[in-house]
Structures are given as structure tokens and as C-alpha cells.
Protein backbone atom coordinates (compact mmCIF):
# COMPACT_ATOMS: atom_id res chain seq x y z
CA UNK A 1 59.81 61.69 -130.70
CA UNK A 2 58.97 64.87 -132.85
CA UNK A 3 62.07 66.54 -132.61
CA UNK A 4 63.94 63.19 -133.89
CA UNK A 5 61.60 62.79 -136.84
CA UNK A 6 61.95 66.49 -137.46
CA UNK A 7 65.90 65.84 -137.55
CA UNK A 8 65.67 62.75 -139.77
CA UNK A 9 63.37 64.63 -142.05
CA UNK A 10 66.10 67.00 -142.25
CA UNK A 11 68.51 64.72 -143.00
CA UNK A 12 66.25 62.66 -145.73
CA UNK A 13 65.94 66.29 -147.45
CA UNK A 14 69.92 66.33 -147.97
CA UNK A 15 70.20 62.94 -148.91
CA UNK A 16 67.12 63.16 -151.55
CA UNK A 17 68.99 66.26 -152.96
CA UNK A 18 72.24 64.40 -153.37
CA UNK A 19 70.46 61.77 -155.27
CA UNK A 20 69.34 64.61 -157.72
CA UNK A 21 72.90 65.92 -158.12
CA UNK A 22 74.10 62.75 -158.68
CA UNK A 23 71.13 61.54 -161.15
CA UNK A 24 71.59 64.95 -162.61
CA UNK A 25 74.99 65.63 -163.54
CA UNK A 26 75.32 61.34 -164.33
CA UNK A 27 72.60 61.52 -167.21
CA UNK A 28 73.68 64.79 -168.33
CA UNK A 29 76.96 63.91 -169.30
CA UNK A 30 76.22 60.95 -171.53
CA UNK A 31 77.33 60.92 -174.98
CA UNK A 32 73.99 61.79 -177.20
CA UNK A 33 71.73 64.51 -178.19
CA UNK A 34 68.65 64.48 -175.90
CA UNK A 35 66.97 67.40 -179.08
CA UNK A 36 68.06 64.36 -181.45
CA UNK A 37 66.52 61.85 -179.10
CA UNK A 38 62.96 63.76 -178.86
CA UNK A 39 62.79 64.73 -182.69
CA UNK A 40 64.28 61.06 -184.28
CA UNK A 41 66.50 61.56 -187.09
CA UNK A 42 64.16 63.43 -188.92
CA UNK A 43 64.38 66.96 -187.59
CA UNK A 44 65.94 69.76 -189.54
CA UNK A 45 68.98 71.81 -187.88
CA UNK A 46 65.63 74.49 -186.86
CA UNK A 47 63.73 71.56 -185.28
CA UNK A 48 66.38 70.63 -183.29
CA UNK A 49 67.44 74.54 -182.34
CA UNK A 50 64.03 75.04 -180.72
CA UNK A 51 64.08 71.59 -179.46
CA UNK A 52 66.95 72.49 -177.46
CA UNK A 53 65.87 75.54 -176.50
CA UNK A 54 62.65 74.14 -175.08
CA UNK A 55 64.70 71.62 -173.24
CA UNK A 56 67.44 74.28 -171.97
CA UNK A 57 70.37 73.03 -173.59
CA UNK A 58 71.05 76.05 -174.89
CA UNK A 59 71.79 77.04 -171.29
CA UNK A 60 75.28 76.40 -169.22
CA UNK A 61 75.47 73.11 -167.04
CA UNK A 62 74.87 74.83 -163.64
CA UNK A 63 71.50 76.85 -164.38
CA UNK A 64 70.12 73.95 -166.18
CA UNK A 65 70.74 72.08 -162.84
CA UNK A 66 68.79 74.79 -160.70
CA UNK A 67 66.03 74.33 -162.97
CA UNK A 68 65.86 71.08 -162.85
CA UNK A 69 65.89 71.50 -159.13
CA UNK A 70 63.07 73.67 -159.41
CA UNK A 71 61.57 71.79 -161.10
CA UNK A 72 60.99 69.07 -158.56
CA UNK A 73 60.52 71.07 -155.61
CA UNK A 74 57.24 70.69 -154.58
CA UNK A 75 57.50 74.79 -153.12
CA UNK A 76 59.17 76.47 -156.41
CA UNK A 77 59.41 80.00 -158.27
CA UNK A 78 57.66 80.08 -161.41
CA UNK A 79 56.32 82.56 -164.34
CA UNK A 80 52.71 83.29 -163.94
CA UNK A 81 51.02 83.02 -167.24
CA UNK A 82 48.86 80.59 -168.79
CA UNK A 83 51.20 78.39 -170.64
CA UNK A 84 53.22 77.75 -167.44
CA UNK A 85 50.31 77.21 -165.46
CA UNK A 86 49.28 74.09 -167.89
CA UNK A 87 52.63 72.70 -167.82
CA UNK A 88 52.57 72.36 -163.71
CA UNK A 89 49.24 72.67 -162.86
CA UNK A 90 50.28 74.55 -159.66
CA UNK A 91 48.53 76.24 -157.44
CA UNK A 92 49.53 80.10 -156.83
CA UNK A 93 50.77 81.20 -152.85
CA UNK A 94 52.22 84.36 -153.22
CA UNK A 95 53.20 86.83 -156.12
CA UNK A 96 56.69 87.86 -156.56
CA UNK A 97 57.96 90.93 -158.75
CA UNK A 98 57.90 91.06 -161.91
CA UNK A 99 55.96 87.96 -163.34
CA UNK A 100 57.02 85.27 -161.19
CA UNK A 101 55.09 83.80 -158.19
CA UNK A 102 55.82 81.39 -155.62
CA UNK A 103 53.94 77.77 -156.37
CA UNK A 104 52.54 74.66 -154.76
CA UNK A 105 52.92 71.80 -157.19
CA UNK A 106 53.62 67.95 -157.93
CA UNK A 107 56.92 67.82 -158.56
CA UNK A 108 57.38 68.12 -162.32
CA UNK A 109 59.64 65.67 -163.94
CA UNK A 110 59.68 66.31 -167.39
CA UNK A 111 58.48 64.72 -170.40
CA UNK A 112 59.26 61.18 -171.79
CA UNK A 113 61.47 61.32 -175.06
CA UNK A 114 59.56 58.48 -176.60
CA UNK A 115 56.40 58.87 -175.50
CA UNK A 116 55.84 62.61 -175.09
CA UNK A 117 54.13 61.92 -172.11
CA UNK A 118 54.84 63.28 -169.08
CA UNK A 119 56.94 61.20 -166.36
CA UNK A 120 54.62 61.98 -163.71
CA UNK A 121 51.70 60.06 -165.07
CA UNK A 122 53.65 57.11 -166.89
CA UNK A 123 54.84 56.49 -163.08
CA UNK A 124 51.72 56.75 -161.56
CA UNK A 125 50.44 53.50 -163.81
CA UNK A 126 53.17 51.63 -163.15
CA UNK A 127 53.56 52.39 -159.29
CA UNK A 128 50.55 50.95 -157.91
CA UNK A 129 50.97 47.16 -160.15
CA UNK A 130 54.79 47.27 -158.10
CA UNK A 131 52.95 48.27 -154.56
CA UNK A 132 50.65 45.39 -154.90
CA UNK A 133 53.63 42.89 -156.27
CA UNK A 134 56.00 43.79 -153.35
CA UNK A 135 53.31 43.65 -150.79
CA UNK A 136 51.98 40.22 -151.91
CA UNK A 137 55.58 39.39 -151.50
CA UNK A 138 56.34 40.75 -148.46
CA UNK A 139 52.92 39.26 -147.11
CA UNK A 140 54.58 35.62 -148.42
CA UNK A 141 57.81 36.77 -146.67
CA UNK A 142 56.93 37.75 -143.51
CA UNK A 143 54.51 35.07 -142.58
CA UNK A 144 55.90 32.25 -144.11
CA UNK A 145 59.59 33.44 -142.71
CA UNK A 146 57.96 34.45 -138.97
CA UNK A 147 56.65 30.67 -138.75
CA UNK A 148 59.30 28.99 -140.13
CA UNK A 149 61.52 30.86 -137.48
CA UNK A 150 59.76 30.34 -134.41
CA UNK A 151 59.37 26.53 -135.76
CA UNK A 152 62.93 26.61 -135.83
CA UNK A 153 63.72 28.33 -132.91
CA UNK A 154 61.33 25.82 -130.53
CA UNK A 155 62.72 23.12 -131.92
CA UNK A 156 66.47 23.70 -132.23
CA UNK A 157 68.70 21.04 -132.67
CA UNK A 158 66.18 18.95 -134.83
CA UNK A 159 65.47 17.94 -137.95
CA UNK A 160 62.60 20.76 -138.51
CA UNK A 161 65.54 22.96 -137.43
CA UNK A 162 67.92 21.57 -139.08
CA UNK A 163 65.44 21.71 -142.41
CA UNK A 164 64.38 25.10 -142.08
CA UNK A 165 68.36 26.48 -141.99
CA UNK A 166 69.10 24.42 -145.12
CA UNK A 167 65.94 25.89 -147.21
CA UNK A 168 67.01 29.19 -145.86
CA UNK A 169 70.37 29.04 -146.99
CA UNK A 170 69.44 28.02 -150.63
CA UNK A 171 67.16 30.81 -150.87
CA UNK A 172 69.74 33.25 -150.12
CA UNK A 173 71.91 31.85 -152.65
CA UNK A 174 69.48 32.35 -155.38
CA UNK A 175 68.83 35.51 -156.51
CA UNK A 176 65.31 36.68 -157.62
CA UNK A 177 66.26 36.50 -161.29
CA UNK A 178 67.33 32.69 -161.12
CA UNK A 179 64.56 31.51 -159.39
CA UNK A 180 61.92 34.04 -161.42
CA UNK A 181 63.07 31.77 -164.66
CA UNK A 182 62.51 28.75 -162.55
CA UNK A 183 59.44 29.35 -161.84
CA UNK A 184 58.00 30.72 -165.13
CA UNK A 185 59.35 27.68 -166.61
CA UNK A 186 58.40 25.15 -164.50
CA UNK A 187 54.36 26.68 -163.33
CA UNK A 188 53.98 28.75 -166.03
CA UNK A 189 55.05 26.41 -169.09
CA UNK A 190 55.55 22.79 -167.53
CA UNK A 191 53.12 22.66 -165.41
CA UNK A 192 50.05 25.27 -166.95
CA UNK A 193 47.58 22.93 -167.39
CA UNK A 194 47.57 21.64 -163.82
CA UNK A 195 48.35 25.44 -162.27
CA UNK A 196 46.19 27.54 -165.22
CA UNK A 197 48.90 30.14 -164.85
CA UNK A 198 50.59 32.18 -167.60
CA UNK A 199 54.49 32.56 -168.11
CA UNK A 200 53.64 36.79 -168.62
CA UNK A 201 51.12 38.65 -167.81
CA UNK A 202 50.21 42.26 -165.55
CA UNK A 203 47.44 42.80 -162.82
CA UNK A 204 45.40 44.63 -165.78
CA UNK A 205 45.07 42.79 -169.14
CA UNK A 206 43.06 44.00 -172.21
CA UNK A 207 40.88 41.82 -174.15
CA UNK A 208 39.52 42.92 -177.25
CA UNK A 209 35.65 41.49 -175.98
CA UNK A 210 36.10 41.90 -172.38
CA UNK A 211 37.78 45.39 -172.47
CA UNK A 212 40.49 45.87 -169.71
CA UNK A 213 40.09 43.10 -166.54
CA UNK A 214 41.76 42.28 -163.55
CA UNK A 215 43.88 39.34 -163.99
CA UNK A 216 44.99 38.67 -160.15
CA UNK A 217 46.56 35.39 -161.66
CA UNK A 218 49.35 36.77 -163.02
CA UNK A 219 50.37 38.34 -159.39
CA UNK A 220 51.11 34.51 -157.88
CA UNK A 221 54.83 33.60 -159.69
CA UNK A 222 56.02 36.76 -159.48
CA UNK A 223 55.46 37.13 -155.50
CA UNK A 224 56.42 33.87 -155.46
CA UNK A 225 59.51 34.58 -157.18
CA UNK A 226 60.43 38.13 -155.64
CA UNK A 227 59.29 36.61 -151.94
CA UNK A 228 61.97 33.80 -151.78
CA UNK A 229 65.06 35.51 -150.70
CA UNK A 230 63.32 37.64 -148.29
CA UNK A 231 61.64 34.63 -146.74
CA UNK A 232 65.14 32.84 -145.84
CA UNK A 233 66.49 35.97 -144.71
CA UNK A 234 63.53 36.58 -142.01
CA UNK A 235 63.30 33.19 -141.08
CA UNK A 236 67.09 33.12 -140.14
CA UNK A 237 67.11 36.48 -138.54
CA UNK A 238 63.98 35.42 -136.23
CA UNK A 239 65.42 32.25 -135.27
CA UNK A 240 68.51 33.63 -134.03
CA UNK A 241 66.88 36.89 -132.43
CA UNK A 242 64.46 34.44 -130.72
CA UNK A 243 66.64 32.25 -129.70
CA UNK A 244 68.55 35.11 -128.00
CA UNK A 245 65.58 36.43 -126.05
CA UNK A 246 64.16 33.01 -124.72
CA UNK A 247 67.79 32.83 -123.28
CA UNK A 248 66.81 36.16 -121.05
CA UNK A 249 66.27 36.32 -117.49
CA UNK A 250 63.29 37.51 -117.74
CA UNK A 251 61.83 34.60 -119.94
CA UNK A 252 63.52 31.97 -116.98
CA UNK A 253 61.05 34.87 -114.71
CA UNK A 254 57.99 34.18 -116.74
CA UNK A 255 58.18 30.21 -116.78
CA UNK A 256 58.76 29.97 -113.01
CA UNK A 257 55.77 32.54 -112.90
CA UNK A 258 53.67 29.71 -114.13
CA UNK A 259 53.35 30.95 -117.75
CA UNK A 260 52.04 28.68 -121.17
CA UNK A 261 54.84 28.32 -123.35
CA UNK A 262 52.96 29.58 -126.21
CA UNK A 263 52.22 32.82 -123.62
CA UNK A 264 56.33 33.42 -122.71
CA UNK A 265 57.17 33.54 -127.14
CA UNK A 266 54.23 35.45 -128.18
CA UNK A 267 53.63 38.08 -125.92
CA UNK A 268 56.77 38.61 -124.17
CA UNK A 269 59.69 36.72 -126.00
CA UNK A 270 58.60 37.48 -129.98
CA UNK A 271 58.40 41.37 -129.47
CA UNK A 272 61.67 41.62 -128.15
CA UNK A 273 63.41 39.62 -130.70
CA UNK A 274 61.63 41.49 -133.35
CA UNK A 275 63.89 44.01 -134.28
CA UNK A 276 66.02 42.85 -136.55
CA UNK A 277 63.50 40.97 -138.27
CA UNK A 278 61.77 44.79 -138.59
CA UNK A 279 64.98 46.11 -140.17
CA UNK A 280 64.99 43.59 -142.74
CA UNK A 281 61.17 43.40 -143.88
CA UNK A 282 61.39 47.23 -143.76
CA UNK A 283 64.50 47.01 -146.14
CA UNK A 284 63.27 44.46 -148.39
CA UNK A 285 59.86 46.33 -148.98
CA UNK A 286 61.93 49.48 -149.97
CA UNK A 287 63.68 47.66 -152.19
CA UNK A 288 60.59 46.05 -153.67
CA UNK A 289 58.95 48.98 -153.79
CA UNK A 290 61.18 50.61 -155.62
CA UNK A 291 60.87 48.68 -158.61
CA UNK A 292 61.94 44.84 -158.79
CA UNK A 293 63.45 44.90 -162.19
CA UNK A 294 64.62 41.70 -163.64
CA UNK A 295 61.60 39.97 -162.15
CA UNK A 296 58.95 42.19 -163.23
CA UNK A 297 60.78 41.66 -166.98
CA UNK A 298 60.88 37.90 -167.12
CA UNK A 299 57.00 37.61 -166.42
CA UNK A 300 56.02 40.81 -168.20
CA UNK A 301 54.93 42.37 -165.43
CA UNK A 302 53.66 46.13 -165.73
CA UNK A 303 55.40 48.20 -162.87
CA UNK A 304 58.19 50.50 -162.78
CA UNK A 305 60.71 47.99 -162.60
CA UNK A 306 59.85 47.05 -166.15
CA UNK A 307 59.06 50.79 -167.02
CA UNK A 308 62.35 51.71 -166.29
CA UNK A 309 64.17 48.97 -168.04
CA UNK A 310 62.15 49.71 -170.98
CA UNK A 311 63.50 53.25 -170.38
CA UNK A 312 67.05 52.62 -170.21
CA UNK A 313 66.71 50.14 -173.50
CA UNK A 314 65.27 53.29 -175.62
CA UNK A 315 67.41 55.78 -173.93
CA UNK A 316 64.53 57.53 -172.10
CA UNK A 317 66.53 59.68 -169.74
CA UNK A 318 63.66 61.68 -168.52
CA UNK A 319 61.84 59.09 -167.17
CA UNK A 320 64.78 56.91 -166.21
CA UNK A 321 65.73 59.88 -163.72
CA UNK A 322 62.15 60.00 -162.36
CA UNK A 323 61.97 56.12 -161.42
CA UNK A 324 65.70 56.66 -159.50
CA UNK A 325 63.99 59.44 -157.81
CA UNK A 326 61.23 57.95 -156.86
CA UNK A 327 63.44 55.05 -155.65
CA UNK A 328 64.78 57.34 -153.50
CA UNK A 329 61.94 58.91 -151.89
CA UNK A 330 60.53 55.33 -151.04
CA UNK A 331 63.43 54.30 -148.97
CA UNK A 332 63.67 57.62 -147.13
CA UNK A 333 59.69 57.18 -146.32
CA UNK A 334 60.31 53.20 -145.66
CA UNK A 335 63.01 54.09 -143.41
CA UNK A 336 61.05 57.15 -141.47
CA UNK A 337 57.94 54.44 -140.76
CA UNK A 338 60.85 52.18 -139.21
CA UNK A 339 61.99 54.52 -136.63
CA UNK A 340 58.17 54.50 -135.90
CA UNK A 341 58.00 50.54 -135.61
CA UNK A 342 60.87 50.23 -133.79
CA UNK A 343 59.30 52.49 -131.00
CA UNK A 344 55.98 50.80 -131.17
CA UNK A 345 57.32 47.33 -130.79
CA UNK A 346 60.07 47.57 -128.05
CA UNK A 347 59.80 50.29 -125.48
CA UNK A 348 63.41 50.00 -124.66
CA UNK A 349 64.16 52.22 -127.91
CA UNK A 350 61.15 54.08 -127.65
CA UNK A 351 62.75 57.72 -128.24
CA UNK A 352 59.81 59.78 -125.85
């Protein structure tokens, strides 16, 4: 079990480093001047000199790319002095000759061009609003999708099965997007005096009496929204992967054994069939996780996914790059916790 999460960390390294090639060498060869960007239109040919000399443009392609790489690393080479200790806040391991040391850091992702603020932190409040949107979603997901496919499953052939596969197959259809404007119409405009809840709105509002408050209200559509298409996907998957197992020898074993029904499909049928139903939450929460975009924009939701379209609309390259990075990192975590799952759950694929 070690050495295979000790290979797939590996492997995750090399993939996460492609990503920043790719995000790298994409964003850097965009028409515009990032100097012009930073400074607006006001900055005189010497603003815009140091400006790009601050930012390394000044310096060929490739060694601005190993920067930026070091930049990132967690374990990097650095100056030692005081102004380069404020701008990573690392921690010193080991000196190197000359001035240089080798550093423990976050990893640094620049500054935002519009905000001046640094990437790092602008993520860090938007990341945990999208943690606690994809997991109410996922929690509507999972449950409502695991009930609705054992319903399903025990009753094949009728009209509960027959009902469940039809509301399925229109939630696939619809993408999150459709059915977010749906739903902001129809419970956050039509219908707000019966529900109470708002068209727009983020976990934290600010009042000017009340100072900032937790609005949990505005997390309800939006789950709602982002956990449709997820929910038809899981509750096909586990009707079919059920369905599967309870046609097993084993099950045919564990009735003649003299075993409840509700026994045979939760403790020995359900865990088996499991799998695939694992692969898809686990997908699905990465995916969430990593910023749902066009949903969090249509109710005004404050997480990265509206961060980063806010990004791209003002040309914020900096921080555009650090939310496709951070995409990254979540599916290559998501997917490392999976392997785990898969092991826990069925001890046929159990790696030990």
C-alpha cells in the first residue's frame, strides 16, 4: 500500500508540473502587456521599465519559466535578505554560497494585477465558501442518489423504477448552468416570499448595522443547483452496480443462509457494488471543488469559481494561473484519497 501511494505521488508530481508548463507558456504568450496591465494606462515609459523588471520580463522566456517554477515549489533556492524574506515568508533550511539559501515556503504565486494583492490570500477567501458549496452538494448527491438507487434497484421493473430512471435521465441532460437559472428564478424570485430565499447572495454577507454575518441561506439553491447532475449520475450508477451484485452467487448463498433482505443489500451486497458509485462522487467533488463557475456566478456566490471568472473578465493572469493550479492539485489529492476508499470498501482491490 505505501509503495503504490509513493508511486502515484510520483506520478501526481509530473502531472502537476505539466499543468504549470502548460498554464505557463499558455498565459505567457497572450497578446498584452502584463507592466501595462499592473500600472493602467497611466504609467510613463520609466514606470513601466521597472515594472517589467520587477515582473522579469526583461528576462528570456525559459528563465522566467524556472522562476516561476521556483516560485511554487514549496522546497526552493532563494536570496537571503530581508526584502526576500517578506515577499515569501519562508523559513531558512540550509545556506548555500554566496547569498542564496535553500527555503521552506507556501508556494508563492504572485501578485494580482488588479488588486495588488497577493494570489495566495485572495484564494484562501474564496476556497473555503467553494469547500462548503461542493460538500453541501455532494451531501445532496450522494444520499439522495444512494436511496433513490437502491429504491430502484429493489424494485426493478416498476413504476418507482421506472420513475427514478426518467428523473435521472433529465438531470443528466441539464447542465448545472440551466438548471442554476431555473432555480434562481423560480425560488429565488417567483417564489421568495413563500421560500425567504435570495436570487444572490455568499455564505458571509456585510451589513452596515450587523457587521459581517453568516448567511447559511444563500448556500440552499446553489447546492441545489450544482447537486442535480451528480444526483442522476449516482443514482444510475448504483442501480446498475447493485443490481449486478444481488445477481452474485454469493448473495443466492446469503438468502438460503437465512439472511433479512435488508441484511444481504446493506452489509454484503451495497459494499460490493460501491465502486463505481466511489469513482463518480470522488470525481464530481474534484470537480466541485475546484471551482463551480457558472453556478457560483448566476447566484453571486463568493468562491473561486466566481474569483476566477472575475479574473479572466479583467485580465488577471496572475491569479487566473493560481485558481488552474489549484484545480489541479485538488484532483490529484481527490484522486490519491480514492485509491484509499477503494481499498477500504472492497478487499478484493485492497493493494496490501
Amino acid at each position: 500500500m505505501l509503495s503504490l501511494l509513493v508511486r502515484r505521488i510520483r506520478y501526481s508530481l509530473f502531472v502537476l508540473l505539466g499543468v504549470v508548463t502548460v498554464v505557463f507558456f499558455l498565459f505567457n504568450v497572450l497578446p498584452g502587456d502584463p507592466a501595462r496591465l499592473v500600472m493602467g494606462q497611466r504609467g510613463n515609459a520609466a514606470t513601466l521599465e521597472n515594472a517589467r523588471r520587477e515582473m522579469n520580463l526583461d528576462k528570456p522566456l525559459h528563465i522566467r519559466y524556472l522562476l516561476y517554477v521556483n516560485d511554487i515549489l514549496p522546497l526552493s533556492i532563494h536570496k537571503h535578505d530581508v526584502k526576500t524574506q517578506e515577499k515569501y515568508k519562508y523559513a531558512r533550511l540550509l545556506p548555500l554560497p554566496g547569498d542564496r539559501a535553500l527555503v521552506l515556503k507556501w508556494p508563492y504565486l504572485g501578485r494580482s494585477y488588479h488588486s495588488k494583492r497577493e494570489v495566495n490570500r485572495v484564494l484562501a477567501e474564496a476556497l473555503p465558501g467553494t469547500v462548503i458549496l461542493a460538500l453541501a452538494s455532494m451531501l445532496i448527491a450522494t444520499v439522495g442518489g444512494i436511496l433513490l438507487g437502491i429504491v430502484a434497484a429493489l424494485k426493478k421493473g416498476t413504476w418507482m423504477d421506472s420513475s427514478a430512471i426518467a428523473a435521472s435521465v433529465a438531470g443528466i441532460s441539464m447542465p448545472s448552468f440551466f438548471a442554476g437559472l431555473i432555480i434562481a428564478y423560480v425560488f429565488g424570485y417567483l417564489l421568495h416570499d413563500v421560500t425567504g430565499l435570495s436570487m444572490t447572495g455568499s455564505l458571509w454577507e456585510y451589513d452596515a448595522f450587523k457587521g459581517r454575518y453568516f448567511a447559511p441561506q444563500h448556500l440552499i439553491l446553489p447546492a441545489l443547483a450544482l447537486g442535480i447532475r451528480p444526483l442522476a449520475i449516482i443514482t444510475q450508477l448504483t442501480r446498475s452496480a447493485l443490481l449486478d451484485v444481488l445477481s452474485q452467487d454469493y448473495i443466492r448463498t446469503a438468502y438460503a443462509k437465512g439472511l433479512s433482505r435488508s441484511k444481504v443489500v446493506f452489509r454484503h451486497a451495497l459494499p460490493n457494488a460501491m465502486n463505481p458509485v466511489v469513482t463518480a462522487i470522488s470525481g464530481w467533488l474534484a470537480e466541485l471543488l475546484a471551482g463551480s463557475f457558472f453556478v457560483e456566478y448566476i447566484f453571486g456566490f463568493k468562491g473561486v469559481g466566481r474569483v476566477t471568472v472575475d479574473a479572466l473578465d479583467k485580465f488577471d493572469f496572475p491569479l487566473v494561473m493560481g485558481s488552474v493550479l489549484l484545480t489541479a492539485f485538488i484532483f490529484i489529492v481527490i484522486s490519491l484519497l480514492t485509491d484509499l476508499v477503494y481499498g477500504w470498501l472492497d478487499p478484493r482491490v485492497r493493494y496490501d
